[in-house]
C-alpha atoms as a PDB file:
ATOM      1  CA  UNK A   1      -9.331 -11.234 -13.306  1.00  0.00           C
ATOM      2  CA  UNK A   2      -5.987 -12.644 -14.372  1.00  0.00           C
ATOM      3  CA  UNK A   3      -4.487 -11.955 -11.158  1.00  0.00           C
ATOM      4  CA  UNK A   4      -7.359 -13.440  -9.035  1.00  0.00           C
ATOM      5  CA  UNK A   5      -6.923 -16.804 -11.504  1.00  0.00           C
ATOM      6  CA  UNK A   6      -2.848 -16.928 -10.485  1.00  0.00           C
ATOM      7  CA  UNK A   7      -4.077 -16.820  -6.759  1.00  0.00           C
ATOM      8  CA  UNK A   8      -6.699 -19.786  -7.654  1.00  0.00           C
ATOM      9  CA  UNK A   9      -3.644 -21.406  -8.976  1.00  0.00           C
ATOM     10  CA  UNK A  10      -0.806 -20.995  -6.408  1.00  0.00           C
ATOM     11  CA  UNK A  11      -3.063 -21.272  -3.403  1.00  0.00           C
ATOM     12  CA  UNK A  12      -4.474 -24.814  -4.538  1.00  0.00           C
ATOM     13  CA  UNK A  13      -1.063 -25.824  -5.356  1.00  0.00           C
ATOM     14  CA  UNK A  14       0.715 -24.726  -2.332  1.00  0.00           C
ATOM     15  CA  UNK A  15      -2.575 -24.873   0.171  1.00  0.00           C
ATOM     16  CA  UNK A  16      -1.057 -22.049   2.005  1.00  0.00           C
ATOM     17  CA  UNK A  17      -2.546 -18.991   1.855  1.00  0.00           C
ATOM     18  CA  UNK A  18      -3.546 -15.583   4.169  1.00  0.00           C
ATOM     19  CA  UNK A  19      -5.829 -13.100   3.958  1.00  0.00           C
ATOM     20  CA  UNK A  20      -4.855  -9.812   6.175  1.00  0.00           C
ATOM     21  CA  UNK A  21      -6.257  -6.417   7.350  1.00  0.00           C
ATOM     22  CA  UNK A  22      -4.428  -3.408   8.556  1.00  0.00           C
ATOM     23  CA  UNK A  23      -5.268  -2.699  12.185  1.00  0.00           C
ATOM     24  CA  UNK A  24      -3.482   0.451  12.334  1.00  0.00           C
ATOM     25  CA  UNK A  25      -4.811   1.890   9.140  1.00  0.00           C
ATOM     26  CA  UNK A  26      -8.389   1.059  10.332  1.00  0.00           C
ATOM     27  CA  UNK A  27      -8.369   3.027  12.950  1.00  0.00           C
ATOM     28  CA  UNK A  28      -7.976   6.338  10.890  1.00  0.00           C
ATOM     29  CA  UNK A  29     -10.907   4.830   9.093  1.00  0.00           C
ATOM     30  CA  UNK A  30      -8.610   4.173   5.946  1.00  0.00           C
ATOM     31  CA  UNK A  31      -8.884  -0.207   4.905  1.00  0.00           C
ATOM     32  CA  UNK A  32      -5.970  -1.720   3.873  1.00  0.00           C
ATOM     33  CA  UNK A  33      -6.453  -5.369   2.938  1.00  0.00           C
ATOM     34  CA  UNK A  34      -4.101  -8.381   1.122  1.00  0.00           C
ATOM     35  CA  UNK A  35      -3.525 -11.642   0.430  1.00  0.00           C
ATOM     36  CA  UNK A  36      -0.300 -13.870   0.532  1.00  0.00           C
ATOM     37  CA  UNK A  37      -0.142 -17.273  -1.240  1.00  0.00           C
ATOM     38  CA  UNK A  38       3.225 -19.396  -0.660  1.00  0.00           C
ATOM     39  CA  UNK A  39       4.992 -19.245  -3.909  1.00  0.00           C
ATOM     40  CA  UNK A  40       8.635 -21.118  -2.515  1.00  0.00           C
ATOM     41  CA  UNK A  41       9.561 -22.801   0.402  1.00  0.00           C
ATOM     42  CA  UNK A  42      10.389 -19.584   1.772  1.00  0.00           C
ATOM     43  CA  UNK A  43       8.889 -16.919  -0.185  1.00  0.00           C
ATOM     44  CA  UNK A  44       5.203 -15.742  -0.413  1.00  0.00           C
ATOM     45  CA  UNK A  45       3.847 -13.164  -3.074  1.00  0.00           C
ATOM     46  CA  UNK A  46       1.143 -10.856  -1.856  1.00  0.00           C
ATOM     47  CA  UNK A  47      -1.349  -8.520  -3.351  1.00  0.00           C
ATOM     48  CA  UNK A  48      -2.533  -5.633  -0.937  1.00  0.00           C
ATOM     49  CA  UNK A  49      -4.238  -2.384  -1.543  1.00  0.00           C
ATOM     50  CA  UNK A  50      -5.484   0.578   0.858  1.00  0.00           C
ATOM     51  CA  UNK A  51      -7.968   3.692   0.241  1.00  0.00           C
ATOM     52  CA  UNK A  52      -8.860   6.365   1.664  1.00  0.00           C
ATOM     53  CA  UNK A  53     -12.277   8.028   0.914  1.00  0.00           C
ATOM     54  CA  UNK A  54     -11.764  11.129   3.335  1.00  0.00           C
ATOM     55  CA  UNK A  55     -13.422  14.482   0.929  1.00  0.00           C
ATOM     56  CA  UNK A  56     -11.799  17.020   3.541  1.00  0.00           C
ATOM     57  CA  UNK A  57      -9.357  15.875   6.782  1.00  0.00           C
ATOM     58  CA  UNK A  58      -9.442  20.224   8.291  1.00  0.00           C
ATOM     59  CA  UNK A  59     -10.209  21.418   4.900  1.00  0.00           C
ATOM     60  CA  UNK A  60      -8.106  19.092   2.696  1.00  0.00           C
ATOM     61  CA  UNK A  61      -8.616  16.203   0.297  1.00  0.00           C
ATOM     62  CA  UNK A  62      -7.677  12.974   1.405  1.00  0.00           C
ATOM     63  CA  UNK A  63      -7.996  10.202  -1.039  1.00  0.00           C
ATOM     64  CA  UNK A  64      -6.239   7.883  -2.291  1.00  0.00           C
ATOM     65  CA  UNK A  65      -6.186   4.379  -3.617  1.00  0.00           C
ATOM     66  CA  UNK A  66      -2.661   2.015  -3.324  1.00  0.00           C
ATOM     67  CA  UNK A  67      -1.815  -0.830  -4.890  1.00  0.00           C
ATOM     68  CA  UNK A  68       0.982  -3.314  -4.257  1.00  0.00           C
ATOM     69  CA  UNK A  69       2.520  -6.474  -5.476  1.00  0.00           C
ATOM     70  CA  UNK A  70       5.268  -7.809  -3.708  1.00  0.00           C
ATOM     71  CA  UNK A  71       7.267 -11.053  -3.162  1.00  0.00           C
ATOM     72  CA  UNK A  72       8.660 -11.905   0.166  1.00  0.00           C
ATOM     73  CA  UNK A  73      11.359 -13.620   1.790  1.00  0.00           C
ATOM     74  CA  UNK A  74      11.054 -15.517   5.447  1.00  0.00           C
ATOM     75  CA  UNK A  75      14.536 -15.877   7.065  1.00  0.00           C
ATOM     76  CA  UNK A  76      12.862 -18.981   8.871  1.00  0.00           C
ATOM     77  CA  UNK A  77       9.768 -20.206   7.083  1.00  0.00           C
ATOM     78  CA  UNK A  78       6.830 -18.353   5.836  1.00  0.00           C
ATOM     79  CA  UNK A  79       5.094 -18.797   8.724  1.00  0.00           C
ATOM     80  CA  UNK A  80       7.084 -16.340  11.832  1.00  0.00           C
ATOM     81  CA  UNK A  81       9.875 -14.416  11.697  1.00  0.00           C
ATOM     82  CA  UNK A  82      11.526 -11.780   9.743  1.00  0.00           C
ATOM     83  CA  UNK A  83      10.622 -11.152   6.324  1.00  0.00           C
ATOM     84  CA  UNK A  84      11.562  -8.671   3.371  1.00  0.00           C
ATOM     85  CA  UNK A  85      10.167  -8.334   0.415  1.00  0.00           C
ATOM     86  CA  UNK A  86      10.562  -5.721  -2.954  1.00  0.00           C
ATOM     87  CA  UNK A  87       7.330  -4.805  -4.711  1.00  0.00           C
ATOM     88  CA  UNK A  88       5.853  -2.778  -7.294  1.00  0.00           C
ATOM     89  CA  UNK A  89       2.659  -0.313  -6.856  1.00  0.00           C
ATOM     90  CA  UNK A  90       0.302   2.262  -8.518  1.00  0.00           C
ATOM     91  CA  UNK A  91      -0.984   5.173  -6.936  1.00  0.00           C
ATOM     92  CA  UNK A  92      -4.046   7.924  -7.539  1.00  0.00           C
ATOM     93  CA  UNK A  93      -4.544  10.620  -5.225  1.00  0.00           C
ATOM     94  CA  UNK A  94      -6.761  14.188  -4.808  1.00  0.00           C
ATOM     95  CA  UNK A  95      -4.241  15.126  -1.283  1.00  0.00           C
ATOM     96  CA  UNK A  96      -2.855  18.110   0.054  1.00  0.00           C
ATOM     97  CA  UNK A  97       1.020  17.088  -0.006  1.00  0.00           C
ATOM     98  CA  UNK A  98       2.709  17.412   3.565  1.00  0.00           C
ATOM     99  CA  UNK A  99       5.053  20.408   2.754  1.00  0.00           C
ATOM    100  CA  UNK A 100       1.506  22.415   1.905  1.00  0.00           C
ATOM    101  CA  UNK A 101      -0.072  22.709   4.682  1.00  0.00           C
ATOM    102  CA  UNK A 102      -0.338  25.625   5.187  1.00  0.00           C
ATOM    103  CA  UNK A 103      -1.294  26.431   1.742  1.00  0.00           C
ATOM    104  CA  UNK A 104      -4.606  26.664  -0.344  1.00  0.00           C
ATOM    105  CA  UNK A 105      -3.230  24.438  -2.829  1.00  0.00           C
ATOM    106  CA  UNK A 106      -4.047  20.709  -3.386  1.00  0.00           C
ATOM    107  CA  UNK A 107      -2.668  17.770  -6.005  1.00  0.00           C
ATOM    108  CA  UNK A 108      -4.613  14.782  -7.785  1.00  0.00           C
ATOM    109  CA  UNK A 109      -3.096  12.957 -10.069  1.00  0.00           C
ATOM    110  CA  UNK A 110      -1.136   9.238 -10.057  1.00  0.00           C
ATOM    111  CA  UNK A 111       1.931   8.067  -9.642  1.00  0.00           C
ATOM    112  CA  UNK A 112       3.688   4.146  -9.660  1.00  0.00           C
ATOM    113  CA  UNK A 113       6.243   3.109  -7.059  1.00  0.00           C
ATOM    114  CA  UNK A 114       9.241   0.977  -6.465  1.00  0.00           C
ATOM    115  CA  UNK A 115      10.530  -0.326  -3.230  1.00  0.00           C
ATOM    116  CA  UNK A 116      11.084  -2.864  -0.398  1.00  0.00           C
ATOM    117  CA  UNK A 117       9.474  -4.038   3.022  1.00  0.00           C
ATOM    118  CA  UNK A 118      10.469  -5.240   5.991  1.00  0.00           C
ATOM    119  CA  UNK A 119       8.428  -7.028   8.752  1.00  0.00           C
ATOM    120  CA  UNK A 120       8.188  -9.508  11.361  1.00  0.00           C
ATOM    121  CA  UNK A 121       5.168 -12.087  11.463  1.00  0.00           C
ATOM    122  CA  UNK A 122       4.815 -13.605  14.867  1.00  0.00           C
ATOM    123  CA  UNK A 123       1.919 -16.034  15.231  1.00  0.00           C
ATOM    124  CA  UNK A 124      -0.582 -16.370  17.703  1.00  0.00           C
ATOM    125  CA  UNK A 125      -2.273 -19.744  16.858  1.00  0.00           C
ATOM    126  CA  UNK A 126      -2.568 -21.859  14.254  1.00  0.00           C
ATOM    127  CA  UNK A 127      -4.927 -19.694  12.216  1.00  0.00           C
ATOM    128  CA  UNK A 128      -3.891 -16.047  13.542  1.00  0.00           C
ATOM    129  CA  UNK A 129      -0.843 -13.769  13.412  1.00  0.00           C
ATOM    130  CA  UNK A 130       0.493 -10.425  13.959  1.00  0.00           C
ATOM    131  CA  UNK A 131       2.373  -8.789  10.996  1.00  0.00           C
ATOM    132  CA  UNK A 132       4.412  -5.618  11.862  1.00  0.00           C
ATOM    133  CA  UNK A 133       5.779  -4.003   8.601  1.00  0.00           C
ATOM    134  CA  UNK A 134       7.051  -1.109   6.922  1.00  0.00           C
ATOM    135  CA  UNK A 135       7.724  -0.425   3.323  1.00  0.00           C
ATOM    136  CA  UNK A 136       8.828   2.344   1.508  1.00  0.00           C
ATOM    137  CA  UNK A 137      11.232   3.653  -1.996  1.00  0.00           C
ATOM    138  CA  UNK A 138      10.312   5.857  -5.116  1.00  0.00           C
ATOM    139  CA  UNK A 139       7.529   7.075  -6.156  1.00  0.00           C
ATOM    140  CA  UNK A 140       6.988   8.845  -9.163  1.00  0.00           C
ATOM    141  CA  UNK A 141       4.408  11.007  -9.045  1.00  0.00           C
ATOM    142  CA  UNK A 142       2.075  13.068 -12.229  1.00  0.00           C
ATOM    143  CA  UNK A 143      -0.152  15.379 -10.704  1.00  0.00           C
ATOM    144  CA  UNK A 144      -1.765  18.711 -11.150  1.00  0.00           C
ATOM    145  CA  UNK A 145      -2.219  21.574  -9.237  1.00  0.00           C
ATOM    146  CA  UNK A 146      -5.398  22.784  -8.069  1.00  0.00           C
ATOM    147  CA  UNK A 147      -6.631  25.742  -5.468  1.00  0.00           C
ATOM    148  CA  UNK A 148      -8.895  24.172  -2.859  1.00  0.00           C
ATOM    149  CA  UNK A 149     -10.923  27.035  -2.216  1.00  0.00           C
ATOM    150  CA  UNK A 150     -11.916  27.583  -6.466  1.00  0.00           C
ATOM    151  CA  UNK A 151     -11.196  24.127  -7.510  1.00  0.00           C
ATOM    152  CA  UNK A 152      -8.621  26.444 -10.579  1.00  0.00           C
ATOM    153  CA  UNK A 153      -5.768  25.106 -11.900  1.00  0.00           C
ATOM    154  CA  UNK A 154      -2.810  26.596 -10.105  1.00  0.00           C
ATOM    155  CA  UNK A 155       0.259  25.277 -11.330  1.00  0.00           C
ATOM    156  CA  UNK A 156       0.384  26.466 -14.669  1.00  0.00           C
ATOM    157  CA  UNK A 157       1.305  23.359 -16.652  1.00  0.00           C
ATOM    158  CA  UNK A 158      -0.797  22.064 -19.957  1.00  0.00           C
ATOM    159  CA  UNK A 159      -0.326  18.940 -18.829  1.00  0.00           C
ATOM    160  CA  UNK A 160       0.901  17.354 -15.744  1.00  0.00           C
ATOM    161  CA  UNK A 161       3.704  18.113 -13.039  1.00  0.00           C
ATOM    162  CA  UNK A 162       6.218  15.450 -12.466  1.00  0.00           C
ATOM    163  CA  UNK A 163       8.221  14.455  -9.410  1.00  0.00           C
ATOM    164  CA  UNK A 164      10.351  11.795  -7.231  1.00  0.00           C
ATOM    165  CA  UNK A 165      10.728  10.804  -4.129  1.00  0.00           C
ATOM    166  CA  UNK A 166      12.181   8.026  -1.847  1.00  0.00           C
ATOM    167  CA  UNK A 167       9.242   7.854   0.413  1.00  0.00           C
ATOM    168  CA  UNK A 168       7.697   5.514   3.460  1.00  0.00           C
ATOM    169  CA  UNK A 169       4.585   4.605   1.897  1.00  0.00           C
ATOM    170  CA  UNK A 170       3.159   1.820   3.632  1.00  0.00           C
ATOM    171  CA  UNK A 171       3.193   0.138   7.580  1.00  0.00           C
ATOM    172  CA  UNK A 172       1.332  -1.033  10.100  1.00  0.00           C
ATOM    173  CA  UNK A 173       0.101  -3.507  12.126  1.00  0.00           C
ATOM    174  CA  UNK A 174      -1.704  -6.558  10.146  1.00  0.00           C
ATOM    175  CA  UNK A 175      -4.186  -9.108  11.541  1.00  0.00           C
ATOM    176  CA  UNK A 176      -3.418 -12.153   9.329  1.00  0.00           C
ATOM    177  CA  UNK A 177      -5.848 -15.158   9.134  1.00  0.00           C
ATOM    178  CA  UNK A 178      -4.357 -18.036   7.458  1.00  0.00           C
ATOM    179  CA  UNK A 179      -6.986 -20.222   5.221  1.00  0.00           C
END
């Protein structure tokens, strides 16, 4: 509620703001949305998130939920060009993580993440651009470990398993409509 307030604030006061959806997440059927409010003469803040709802991708959980606030950086203004940005995010996941593939074994838990992004926004008209991005860092993840076949706790921890990684999290190709 707060945050949607702050967004009230800073898009009446700077009258320039952009909603955006993920083209290339869409098509896997996974929505990734945001929105970027002009917070400088060349900086922006955004707020984006992404889900996925997939129960099984060839026997697997898929799902997830990300969350990401991030300020950016225009080299020319915040309309085109070249952008970067650092942000902060929150994760929860039920997935199968990549080196397990071939393993009965799956993870849920949650996880928050620290990185940067870097992008190019080329426009199209007045109203439309193109956003090409991709954003990555740490995450630090708490999870359990679970056996997909019984749904039984696997990993043998009371609690919950820790770890770290410098990761590409997020990317893609955004349709941007500017308000």
């Amino acid at each position: 509620m707060l945050y949607l307030l702050v967004c009230l604030i800073t898009a009446v006061t700077f009258g320039q703001t952009r909603i955006k959806g993920n083209i290339a997440t869409a098509l896997a059927a996974i929505p990734n949305f945001g929105i970027e409010t002009k917070i400088g003469e060349k900086m922006t803040f955004q707020f984006d998130a992404t889900a996925s709802f997939w129960k099984s991708v060839k026997g697997s959980p898929l799902e997830f939920t990300l969350a990401f606030a991030e300020v950016r950086y225009y080299t020319k203004d915040i309309n085109k060009g070249f952008f970067v940005g650092a942000h902060v995010g929150g994760s929860q996941y039920k997935i199968q993580k990549w080196d397990y593939l071939h393993w009965d074994y799956y993870q849920e838990g949650f996880g928050v993440m620290l990185g940067a992004t870097v992008g190019y926004l080329y426009p199209i008209n007045d109203h439309f651009s193109l956003e090409l991005f991709l954003g990555g860092g740490n995450h630090q993840g708490f999870y359990k470990g679970y056996k997909i076949t019984t749904n039984e706790r696997i990993d043998g921890t009371e609690k919950y398993n820790k770890s770290g990684e410098f990761l590409p999290y997020r990317g893609g190709l955004m349709l941007v409509y500017k308000l």
